[in-house]
C-alpha atoms as a PDB file:
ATOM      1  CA  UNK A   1     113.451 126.801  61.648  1.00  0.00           C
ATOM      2  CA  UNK A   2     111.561 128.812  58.916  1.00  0.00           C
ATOM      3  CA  UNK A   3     110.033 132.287  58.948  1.00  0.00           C
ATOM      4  CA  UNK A   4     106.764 130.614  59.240  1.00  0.00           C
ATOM      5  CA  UNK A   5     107.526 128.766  62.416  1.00  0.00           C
ATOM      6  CA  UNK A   6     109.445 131.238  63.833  1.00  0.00           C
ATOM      7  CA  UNK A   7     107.119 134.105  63.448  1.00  0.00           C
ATOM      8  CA  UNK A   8     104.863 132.584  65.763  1.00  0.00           C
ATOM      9  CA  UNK A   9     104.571 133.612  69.191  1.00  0.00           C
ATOM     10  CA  UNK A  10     101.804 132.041  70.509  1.00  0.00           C
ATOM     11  CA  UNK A  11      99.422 129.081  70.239  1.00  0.00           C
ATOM     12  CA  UNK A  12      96.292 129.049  71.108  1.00  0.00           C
ATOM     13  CA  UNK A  13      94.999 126.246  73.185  1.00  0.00           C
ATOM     14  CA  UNK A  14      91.393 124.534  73.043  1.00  0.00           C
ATOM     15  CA  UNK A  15      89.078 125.734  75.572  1.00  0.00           C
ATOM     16  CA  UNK A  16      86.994 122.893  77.474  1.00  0.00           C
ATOM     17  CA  UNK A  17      83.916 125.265  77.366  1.00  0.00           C
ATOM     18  CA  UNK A  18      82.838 128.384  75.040  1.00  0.00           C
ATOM     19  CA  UNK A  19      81.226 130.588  77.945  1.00  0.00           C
ATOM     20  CA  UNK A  20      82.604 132.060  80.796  1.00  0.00           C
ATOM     21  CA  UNK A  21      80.082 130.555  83.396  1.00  0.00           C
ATOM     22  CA  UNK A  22      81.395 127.111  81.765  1.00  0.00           C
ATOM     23  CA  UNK A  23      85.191 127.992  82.056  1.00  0.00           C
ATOM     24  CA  UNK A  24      84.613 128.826  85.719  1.00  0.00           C
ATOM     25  CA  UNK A  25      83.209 125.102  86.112  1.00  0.00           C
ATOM     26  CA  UNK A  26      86.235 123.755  84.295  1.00  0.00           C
ATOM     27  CA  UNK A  27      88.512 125.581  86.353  1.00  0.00           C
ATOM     28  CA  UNK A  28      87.107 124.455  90.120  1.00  0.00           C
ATOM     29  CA  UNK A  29      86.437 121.145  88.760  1.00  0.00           C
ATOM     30  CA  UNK A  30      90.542 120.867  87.409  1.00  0.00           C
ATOM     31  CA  UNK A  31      91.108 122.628  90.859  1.00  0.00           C
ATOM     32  CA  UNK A  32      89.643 119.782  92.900  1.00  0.00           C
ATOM     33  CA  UNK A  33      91.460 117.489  90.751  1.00  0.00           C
ATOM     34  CA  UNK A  34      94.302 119.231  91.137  1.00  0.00           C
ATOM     35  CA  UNK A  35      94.256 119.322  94.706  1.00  0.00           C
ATOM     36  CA  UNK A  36      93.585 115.758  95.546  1.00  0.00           C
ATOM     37  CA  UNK A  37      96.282 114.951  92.963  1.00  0.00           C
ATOM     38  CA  UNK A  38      98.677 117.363  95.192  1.00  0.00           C
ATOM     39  CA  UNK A  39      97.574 115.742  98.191  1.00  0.00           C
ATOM     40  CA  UNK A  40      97.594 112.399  97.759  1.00  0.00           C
ATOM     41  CA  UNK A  41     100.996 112.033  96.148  1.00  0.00           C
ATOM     42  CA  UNK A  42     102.643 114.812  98.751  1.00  0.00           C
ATOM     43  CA  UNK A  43     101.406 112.384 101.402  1.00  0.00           C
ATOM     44  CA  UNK A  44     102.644 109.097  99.640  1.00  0.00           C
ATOM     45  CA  UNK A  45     106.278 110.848  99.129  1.00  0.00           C
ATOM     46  CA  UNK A  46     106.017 112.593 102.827  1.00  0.00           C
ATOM     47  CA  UNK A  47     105.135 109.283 104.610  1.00  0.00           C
ATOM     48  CA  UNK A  48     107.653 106.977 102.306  1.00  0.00           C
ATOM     49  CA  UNK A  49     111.157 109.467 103.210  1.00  0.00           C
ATOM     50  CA  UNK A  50     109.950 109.541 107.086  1.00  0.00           C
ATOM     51  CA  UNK A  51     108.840 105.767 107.857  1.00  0.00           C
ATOM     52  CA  UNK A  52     112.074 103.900 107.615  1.00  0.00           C
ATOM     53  CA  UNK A  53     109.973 100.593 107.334  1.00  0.00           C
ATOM     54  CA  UNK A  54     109.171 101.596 104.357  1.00  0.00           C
ATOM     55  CA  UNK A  55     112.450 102.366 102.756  1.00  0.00           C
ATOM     56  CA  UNK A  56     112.487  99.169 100.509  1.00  0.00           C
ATOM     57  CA  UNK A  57     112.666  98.992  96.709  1.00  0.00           C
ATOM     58  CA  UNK A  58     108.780  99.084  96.128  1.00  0.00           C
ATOM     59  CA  UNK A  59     108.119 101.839  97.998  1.00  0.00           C
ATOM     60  CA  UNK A  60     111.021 103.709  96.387  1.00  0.00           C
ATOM     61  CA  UNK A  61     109.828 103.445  92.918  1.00  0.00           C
ATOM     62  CA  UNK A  62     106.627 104.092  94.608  1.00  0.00           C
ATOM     63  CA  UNK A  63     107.844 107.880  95.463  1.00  0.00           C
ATOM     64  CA  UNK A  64     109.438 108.095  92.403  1.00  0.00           C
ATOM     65  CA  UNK A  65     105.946 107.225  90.774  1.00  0.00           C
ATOM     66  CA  UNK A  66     104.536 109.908  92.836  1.00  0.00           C
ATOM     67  CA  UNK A  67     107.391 112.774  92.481  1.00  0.00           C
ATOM     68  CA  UNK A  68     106.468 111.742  88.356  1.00  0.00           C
ATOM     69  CA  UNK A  69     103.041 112.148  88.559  1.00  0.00           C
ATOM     70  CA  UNK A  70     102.761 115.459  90.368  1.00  0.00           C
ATOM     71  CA  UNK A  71     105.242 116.649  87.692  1.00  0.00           C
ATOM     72  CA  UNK A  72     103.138 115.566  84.698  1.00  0.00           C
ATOM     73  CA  UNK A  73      99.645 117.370  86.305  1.00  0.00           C
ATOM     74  CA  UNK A  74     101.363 120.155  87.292  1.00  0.00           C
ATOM     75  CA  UNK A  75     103.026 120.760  83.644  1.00  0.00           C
ATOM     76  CA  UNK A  76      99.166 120.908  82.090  1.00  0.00           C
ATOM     77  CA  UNK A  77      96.445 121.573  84.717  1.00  0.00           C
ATOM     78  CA  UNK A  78      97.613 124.830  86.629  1.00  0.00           C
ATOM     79  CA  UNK A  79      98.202 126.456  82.538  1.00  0.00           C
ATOM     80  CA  UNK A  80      94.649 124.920  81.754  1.00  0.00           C
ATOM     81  CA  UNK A  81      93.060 126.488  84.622  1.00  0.00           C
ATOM     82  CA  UNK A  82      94.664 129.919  84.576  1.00  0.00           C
ATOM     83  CA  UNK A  83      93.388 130.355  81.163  1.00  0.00           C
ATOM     84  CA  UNK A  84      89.854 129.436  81.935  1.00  0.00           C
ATOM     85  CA  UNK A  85      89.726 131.840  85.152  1.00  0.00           C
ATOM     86  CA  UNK A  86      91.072 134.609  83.119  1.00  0.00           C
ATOM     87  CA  UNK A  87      89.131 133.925  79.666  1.00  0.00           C
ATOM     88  CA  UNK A  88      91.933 133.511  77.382  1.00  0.00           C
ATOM     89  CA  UNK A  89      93.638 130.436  75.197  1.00  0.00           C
ATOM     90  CA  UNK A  90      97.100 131.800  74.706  1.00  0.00           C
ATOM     91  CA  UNK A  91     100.651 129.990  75.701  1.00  0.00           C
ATOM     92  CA  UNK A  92     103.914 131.484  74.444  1.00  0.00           C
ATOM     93  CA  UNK A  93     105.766 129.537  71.965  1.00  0.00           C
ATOM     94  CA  UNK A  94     108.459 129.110  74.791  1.00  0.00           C
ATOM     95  CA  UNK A  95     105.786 128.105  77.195  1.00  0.00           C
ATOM     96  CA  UNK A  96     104.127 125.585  74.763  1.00  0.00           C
ATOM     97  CA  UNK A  97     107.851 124.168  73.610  1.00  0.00           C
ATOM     98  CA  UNK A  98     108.466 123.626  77.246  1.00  0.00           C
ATOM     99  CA  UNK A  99     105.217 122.382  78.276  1.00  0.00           C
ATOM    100  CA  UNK A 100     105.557 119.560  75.256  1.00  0.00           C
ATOM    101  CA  UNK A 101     108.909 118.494  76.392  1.00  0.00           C
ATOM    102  CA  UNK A 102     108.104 118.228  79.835  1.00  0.00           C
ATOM    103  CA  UNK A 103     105.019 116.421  79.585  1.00  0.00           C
ATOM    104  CA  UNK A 104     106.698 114.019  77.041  1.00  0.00           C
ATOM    105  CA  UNK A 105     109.710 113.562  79.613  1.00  0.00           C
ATOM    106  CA  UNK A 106     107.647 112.543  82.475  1.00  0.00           C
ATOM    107  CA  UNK A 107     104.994 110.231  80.403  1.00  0.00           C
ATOM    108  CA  UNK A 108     107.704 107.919  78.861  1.00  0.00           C
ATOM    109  CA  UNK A 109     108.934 107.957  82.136  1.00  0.00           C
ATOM    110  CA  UNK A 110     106.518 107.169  83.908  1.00  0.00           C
ATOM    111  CA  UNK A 111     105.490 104.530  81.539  1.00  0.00           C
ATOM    112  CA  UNK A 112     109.497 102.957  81.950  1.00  0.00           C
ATOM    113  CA  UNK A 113     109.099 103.490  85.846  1.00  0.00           C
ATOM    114  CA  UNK A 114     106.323 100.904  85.939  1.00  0.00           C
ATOM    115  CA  UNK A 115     107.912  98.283  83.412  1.00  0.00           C
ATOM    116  CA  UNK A 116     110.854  98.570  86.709  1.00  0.00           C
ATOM    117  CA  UNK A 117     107.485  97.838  89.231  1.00  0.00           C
ATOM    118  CA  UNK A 118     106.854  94.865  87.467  1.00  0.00           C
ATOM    119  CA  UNK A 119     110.010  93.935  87.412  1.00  0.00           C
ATOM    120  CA  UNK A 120     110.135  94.114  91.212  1.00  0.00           C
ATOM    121  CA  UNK A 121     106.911  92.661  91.704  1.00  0.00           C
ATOM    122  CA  UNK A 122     107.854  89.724  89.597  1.00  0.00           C
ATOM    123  CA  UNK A 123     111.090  89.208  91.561  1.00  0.00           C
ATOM    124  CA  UNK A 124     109.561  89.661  95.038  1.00  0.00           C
ATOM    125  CA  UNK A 125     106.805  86.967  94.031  1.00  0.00           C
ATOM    126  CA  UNK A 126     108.952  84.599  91.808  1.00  0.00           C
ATOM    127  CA  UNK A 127     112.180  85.108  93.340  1.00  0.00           C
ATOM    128  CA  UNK A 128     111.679  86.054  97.131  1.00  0.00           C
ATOM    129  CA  UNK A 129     115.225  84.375  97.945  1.00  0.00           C
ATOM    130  CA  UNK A 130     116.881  86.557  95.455  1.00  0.00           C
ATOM    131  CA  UNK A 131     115.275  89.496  95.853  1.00  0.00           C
ATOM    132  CA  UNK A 132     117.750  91.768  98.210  1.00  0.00           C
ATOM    133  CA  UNK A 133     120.330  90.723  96.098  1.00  0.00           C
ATOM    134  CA  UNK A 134     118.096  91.647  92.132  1.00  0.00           C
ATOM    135  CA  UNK A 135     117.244  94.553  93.609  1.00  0.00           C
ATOM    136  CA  UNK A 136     119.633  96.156  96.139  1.00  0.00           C
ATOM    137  CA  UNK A 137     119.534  99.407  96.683  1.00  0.00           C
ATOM    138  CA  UNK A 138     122.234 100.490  93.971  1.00  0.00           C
ATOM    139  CA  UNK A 139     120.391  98.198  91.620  1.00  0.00           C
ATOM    140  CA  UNK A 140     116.998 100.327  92.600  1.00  0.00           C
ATOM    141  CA  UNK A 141     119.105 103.701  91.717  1.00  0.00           C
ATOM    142  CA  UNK A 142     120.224 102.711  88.728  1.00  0.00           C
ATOM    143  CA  UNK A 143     117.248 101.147  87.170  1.00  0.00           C
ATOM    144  CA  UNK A 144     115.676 104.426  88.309  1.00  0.00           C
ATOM    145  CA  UNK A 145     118.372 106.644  86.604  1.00  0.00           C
ATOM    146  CA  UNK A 146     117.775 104.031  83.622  1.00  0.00           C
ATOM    147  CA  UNK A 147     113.858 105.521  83.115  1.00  0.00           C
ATOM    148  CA  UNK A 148     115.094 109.073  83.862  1.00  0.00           C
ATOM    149  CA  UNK A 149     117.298 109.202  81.239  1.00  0.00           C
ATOM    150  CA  UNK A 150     115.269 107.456  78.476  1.00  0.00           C
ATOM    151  CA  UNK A 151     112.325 109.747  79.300  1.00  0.00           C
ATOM    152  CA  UNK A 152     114.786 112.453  78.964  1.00  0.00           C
ATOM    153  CA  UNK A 153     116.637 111.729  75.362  1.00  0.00           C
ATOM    154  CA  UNK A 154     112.882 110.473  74.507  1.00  0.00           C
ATOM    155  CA  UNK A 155     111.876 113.656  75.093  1.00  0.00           C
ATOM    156  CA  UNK A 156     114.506 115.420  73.406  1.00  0.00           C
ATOM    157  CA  UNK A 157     114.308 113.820  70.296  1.00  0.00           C
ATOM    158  CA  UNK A 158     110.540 114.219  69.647  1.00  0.00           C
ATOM    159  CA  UNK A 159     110.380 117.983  70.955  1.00  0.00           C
ATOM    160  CA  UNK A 160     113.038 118.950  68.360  1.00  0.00           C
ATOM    161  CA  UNK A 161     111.704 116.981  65.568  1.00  0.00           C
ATOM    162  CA  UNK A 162     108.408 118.317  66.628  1.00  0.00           C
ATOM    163  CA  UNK A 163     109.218 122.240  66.265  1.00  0.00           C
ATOM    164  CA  UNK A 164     111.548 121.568  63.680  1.00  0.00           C
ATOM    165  CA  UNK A 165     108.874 121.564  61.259  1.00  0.00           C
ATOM    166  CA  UNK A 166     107.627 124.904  59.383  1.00  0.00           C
ATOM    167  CA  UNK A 167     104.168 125.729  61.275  1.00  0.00           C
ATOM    168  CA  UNK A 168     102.411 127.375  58.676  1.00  0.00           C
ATOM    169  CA  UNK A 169      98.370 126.009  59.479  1.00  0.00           C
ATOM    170  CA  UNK A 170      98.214 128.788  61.860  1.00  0.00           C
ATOM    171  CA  UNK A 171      98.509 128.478  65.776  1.00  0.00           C
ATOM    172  CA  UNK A 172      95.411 127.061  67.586  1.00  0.00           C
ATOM    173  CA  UNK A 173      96.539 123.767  68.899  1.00  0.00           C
ATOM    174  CA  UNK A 174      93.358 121.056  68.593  1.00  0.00           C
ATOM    175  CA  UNK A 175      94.188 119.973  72.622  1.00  0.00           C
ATOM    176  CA  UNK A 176      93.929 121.473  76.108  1.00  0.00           C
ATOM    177  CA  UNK A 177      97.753 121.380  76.413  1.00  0.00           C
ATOM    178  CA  UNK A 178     100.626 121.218  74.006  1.00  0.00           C
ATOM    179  CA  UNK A 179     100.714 117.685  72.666  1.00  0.00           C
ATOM    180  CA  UNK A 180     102.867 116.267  69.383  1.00  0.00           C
ATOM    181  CA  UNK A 181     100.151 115.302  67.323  1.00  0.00           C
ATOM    182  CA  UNK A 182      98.044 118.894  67.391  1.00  0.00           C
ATOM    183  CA  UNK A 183     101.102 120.681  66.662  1.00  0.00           C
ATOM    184  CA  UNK A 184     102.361 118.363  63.480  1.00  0.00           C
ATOM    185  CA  UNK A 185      98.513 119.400  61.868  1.00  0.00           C
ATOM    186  CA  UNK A 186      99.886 122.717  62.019  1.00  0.00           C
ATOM    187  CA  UNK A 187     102.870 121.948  59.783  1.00  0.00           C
ATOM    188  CA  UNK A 188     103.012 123.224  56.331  1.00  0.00           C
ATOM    189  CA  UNK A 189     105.012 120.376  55.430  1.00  0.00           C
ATOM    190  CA  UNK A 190     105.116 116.893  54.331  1.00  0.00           C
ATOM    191  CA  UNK A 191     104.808 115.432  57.754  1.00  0.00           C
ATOM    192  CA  UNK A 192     104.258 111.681  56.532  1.00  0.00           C
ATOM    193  CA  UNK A 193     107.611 110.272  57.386  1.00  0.00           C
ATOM    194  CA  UNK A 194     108.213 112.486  60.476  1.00  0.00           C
ATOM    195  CA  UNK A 195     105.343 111.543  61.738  1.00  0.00           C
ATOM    196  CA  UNK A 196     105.526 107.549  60.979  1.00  0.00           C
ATOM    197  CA  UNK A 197     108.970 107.899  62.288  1.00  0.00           C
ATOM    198  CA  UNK A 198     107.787 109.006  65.820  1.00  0.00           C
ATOM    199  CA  UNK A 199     104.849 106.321  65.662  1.00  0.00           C
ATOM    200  CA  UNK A 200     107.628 103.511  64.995  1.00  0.00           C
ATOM    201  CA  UNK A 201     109.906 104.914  67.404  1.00  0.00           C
ATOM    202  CA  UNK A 202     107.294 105.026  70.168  1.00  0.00           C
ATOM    203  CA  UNK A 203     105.434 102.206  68.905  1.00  0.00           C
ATOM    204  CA  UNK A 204     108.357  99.882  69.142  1.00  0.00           C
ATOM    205  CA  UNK A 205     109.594 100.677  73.040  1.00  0.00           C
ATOM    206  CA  UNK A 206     106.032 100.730  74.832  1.00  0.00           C
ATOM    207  CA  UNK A 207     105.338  97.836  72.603  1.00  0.00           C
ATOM    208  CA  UNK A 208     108.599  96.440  74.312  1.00  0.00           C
ATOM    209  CA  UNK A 209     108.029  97.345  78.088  1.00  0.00           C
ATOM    210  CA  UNK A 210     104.354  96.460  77.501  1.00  0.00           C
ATOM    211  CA  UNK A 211     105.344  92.616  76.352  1.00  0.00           C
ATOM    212  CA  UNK A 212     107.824  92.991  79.642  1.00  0.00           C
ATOM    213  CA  UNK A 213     104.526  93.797  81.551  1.00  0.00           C
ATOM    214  CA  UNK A 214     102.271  90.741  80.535  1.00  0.00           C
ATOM    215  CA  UNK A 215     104.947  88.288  80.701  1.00  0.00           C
ATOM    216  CA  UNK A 216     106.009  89.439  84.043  1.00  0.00           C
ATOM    217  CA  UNK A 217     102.852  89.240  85.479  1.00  0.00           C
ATOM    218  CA  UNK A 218     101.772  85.893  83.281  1.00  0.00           C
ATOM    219  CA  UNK A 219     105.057  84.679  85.557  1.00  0.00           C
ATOM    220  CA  UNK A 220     103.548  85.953  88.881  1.00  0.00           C
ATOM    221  CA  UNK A 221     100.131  84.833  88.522  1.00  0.00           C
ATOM    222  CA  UNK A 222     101.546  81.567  87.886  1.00  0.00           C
ATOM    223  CA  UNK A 223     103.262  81.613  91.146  1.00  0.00           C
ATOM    224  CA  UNK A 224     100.976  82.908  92.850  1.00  0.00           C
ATOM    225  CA  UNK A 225      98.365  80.240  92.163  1.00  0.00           C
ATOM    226  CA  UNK A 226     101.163  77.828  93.550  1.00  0.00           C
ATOM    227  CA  UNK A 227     100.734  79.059  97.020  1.00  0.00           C
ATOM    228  CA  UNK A 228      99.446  77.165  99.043  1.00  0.00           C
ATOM    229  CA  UNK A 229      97.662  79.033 101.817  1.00  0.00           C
ATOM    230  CA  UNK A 230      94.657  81.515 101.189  1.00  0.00           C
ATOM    231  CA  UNK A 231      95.812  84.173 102.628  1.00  0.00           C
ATOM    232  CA  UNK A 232      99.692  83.500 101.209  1.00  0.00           C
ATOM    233  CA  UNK A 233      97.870  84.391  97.761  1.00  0.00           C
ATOM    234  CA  UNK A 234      95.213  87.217  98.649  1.00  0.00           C
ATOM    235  CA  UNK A 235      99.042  88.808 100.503  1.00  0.00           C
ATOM    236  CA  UNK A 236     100.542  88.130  97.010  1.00  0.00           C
ATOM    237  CA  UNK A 237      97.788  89.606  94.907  1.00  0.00           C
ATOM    238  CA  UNK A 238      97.380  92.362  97.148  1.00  0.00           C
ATOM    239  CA  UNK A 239     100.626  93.575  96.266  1.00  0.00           C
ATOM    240  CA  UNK A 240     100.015  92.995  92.595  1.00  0.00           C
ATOM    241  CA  UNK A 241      96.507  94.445  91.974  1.00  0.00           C
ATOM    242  CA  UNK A 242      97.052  98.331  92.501  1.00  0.00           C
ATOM    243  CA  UNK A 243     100.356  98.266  90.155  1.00  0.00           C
ATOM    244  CA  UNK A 244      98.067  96.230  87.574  1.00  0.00           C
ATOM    245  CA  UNK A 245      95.369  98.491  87.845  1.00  0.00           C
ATOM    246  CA  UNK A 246      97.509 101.522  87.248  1.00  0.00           C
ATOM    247  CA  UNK A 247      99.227 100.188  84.097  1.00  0.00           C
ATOM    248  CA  UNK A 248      95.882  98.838  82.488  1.00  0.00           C
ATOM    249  CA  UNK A 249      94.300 102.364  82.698  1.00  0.00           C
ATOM    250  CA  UNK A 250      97.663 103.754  81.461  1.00  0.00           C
ATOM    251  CA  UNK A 251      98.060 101.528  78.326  1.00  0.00           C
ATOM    252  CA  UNK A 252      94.070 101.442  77.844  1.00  0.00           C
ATOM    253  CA  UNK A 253      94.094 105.096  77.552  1.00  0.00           C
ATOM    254  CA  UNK A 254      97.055 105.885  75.470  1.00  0.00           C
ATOM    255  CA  UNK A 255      96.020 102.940  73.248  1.00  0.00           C
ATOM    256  CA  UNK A 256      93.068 104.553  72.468  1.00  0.00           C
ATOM    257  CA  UNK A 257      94.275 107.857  71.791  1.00  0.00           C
ATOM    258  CA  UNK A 258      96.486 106.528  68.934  1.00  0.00           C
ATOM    259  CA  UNK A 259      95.142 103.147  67.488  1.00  0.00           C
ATOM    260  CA  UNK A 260      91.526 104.201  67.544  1.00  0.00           C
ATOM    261  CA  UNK A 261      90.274 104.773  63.339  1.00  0.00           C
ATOM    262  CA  UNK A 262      89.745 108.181  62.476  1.00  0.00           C
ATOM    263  CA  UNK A 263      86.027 107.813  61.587  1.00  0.00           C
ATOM    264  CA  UNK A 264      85.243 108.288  65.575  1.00  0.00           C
ATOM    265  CA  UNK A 265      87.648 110.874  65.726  1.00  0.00           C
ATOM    266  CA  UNK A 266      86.657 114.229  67.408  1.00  0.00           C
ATOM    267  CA  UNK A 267      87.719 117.154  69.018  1.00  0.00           C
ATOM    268  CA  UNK A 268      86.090 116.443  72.074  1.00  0.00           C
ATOM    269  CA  UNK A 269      86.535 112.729  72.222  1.00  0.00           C
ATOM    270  CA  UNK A 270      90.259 113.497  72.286  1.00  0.00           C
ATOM    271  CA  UNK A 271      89.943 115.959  74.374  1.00  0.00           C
ATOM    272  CA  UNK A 272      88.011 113.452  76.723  1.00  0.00           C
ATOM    273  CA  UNK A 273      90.912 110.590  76.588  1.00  0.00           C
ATOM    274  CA  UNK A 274      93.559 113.027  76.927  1.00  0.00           C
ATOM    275  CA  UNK A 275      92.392 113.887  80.119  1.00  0.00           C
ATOM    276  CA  UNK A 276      91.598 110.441  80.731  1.00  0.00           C
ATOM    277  CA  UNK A 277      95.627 109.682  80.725  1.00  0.00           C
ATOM    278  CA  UNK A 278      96.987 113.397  81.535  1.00  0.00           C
ATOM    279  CA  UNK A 279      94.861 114.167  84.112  1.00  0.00           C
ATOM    280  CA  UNK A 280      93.231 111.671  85.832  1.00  0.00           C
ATOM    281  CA  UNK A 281      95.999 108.942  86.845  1.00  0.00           C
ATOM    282  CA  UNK A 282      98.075 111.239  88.962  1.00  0.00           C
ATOM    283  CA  UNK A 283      95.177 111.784  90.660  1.00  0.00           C
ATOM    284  CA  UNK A 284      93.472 108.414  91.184  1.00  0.00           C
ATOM    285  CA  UNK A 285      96.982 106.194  92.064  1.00  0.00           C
ATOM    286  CA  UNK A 286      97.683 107.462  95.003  1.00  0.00           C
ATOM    287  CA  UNK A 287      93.794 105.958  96.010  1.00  0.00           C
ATOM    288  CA  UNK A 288      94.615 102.708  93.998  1.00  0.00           C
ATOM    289  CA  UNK A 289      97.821 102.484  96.053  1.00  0.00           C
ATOM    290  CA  UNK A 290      96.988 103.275  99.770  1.00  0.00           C
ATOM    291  CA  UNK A 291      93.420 101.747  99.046  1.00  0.00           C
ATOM    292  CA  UNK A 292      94.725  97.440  99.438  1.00  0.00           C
ATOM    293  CA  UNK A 293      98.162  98.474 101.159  1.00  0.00           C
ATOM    294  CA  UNK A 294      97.543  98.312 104.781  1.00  0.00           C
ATOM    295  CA  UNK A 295     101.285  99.088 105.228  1.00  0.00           C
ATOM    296  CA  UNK A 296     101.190 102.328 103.504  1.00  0.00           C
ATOM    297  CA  UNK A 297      98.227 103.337 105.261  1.00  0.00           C
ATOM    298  CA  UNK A 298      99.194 102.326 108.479  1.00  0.00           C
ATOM    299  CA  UNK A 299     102.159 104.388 108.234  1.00  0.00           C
ATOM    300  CA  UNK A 300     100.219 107.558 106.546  1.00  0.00           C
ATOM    301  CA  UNK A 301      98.210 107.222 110.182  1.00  0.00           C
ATOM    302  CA  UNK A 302     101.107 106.948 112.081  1.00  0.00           C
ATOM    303  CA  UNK A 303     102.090 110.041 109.999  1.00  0.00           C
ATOM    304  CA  UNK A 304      99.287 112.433 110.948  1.00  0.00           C
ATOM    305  CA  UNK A 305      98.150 111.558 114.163  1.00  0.00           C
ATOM    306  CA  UNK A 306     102.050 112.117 115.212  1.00  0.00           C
ATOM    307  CA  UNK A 307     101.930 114.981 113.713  1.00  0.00           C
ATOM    308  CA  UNK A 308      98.452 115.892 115.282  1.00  0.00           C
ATOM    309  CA  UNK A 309      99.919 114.777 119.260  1.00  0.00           C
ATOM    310  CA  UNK A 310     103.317 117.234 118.412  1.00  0.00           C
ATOM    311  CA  UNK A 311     100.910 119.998 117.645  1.00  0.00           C
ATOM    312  CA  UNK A 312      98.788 119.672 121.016  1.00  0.00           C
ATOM    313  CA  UNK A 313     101.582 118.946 123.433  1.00  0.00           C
ATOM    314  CA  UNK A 314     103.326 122.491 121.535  1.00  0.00           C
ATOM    315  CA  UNK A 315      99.808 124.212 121.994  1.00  0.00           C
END
């Protein structure tokens, strides 16, 4: 790493608002968000490990969805909001290193985790005969390990070629949290091919679990349509819909973020989409979710008033 890199110490994040009485806003608003994101995805992973009815491979890359997005809000949100209570844009170099690579980490990951729920949706709908044997519970591990460990060496390899580069364009970082792109405009150098190379590289696997994604489903709507029965196919889409809803504002958003043409380019438009995609799915899919699965929240009742009738028979 050269001196120029290395002789920073901090970077200085972008601020969502320029006066204090706006920062304050910012921070209860990320609060609430951050709340209801902590809420909804502790219940989801505190109702799937108790129910045992619910111990089946959708609901168990279900928790792992929601153990992966309380991960990725809590990396950006709770650094976000601590510097708009206290009035300040700083994060260490350490901190902002970190908070790349674990942002990075859970993102891909998240983004492999639901190529594997349309994998199990398409086998469950397609392939109900075969389904306990496609996707036993060894099968669910290792597909599971699979997306952890790509997410990992994904992350990895774009952190170090990342902060690799001599940073010599200062230290503010054009984004609310430590991102790739803002901190390549800081590099002194020729960042053409390091940059196409992590385009290419990134490009080419969502590109690969996306085309996974639409034939999958191209499969299950066509099998769905095949049922007979009504209510056999508003079961069967039921199932489908939230998972499809999640990945279309997942793709939509990171689309956007780096296909759209530079001429609409801005720094608050990005910051806008960024928390479109950082912020706001963690805290929406646990809604999306519970909101069509009467299982789930069936169980998440169960849950709570059990919990409610221990507490008065102990009082």
């Amino acid at each position: 790493m050269s001196n120029s890199s290395s002789s920073i110490s901090q970077f200085l994040l972008l601020p969502f608002a320029d006066t204090q009485e706006l920062q304050l806003l910012h921070f209860w608003f990320f609060l609430g968000i951050y709340l209801a994101a902590l809420l909804g995805n502790g219940l989801i992973i505190i109702t799937i490990a108790c129910d045992h009815r619910l111990h089946t491979p959708m609901y168990f890359f279900l928790l792992n969805l929601s153990v992966l997005d309380l991960g990725c809000i809590s990396t950006t949100v709770p650094k976000s909001m601590a510097n708009s209570l206290w009035d300040t844009r700083a994060i260490s170099y350490t901190g902002c290193v970190a908070q790349l690579f674990f942002f990075t980490f859970l993102f891909y990951r998240e983004y492999c985790l639901l190529t594997v729920m349309a994998y199990d949706r398409y086998v469950a709908i397609c392939h109900p005969l075969h389904y306990g044997t496609l996707l036993g519970s060894r099968a669910c591990v290792h597909m599971a390990a699979a997306a952890w460990a790509s997410g990992f060496l994904n992350a990895v390899l774009h952190t170090a070629n990342t902060f690799s580069l001599p940073l010599c364009h200062g230290n503010a970082v054009d984004q609310f949290f430590c991102e790739i792109p803002p901190i390549l405009k800081l590099s002194c150098s020729d960042t053409y091919l390091r940059e196409t190379g992590f385009l290419v590289v990134s490009a080419y696997l969502s590109i690969g679990c996306f085309v996974f994604i639409v034939v999958s489903y191209v499969q299950i709507f066509r099998a769905v349509l095949r049922i007979p029965s009504q209510q056999g196919r508003h079961k069967a889409f039921s199932t489908c819909l939230p998972h499809l809803a999640v990945v279309s504002l997942f793709v939509s958003t990171v689309v956007f973020v780096y296909l759209k043409p530079p001429s609409i380019s801005s720094l608050f438009l990005d910051q806008v989409v960024s928390f479109l995609y950082s912020v706001v799915p963690p805290a929406v899919n646990p809604l999306i979710y519970s909101m069509r699965n009467q299982e789930l929240k069936d169980a998440m009742w169960k849950l709570m008033t059990g919990r409610l009738n221990s507490n008065k028979l102990l009082i």
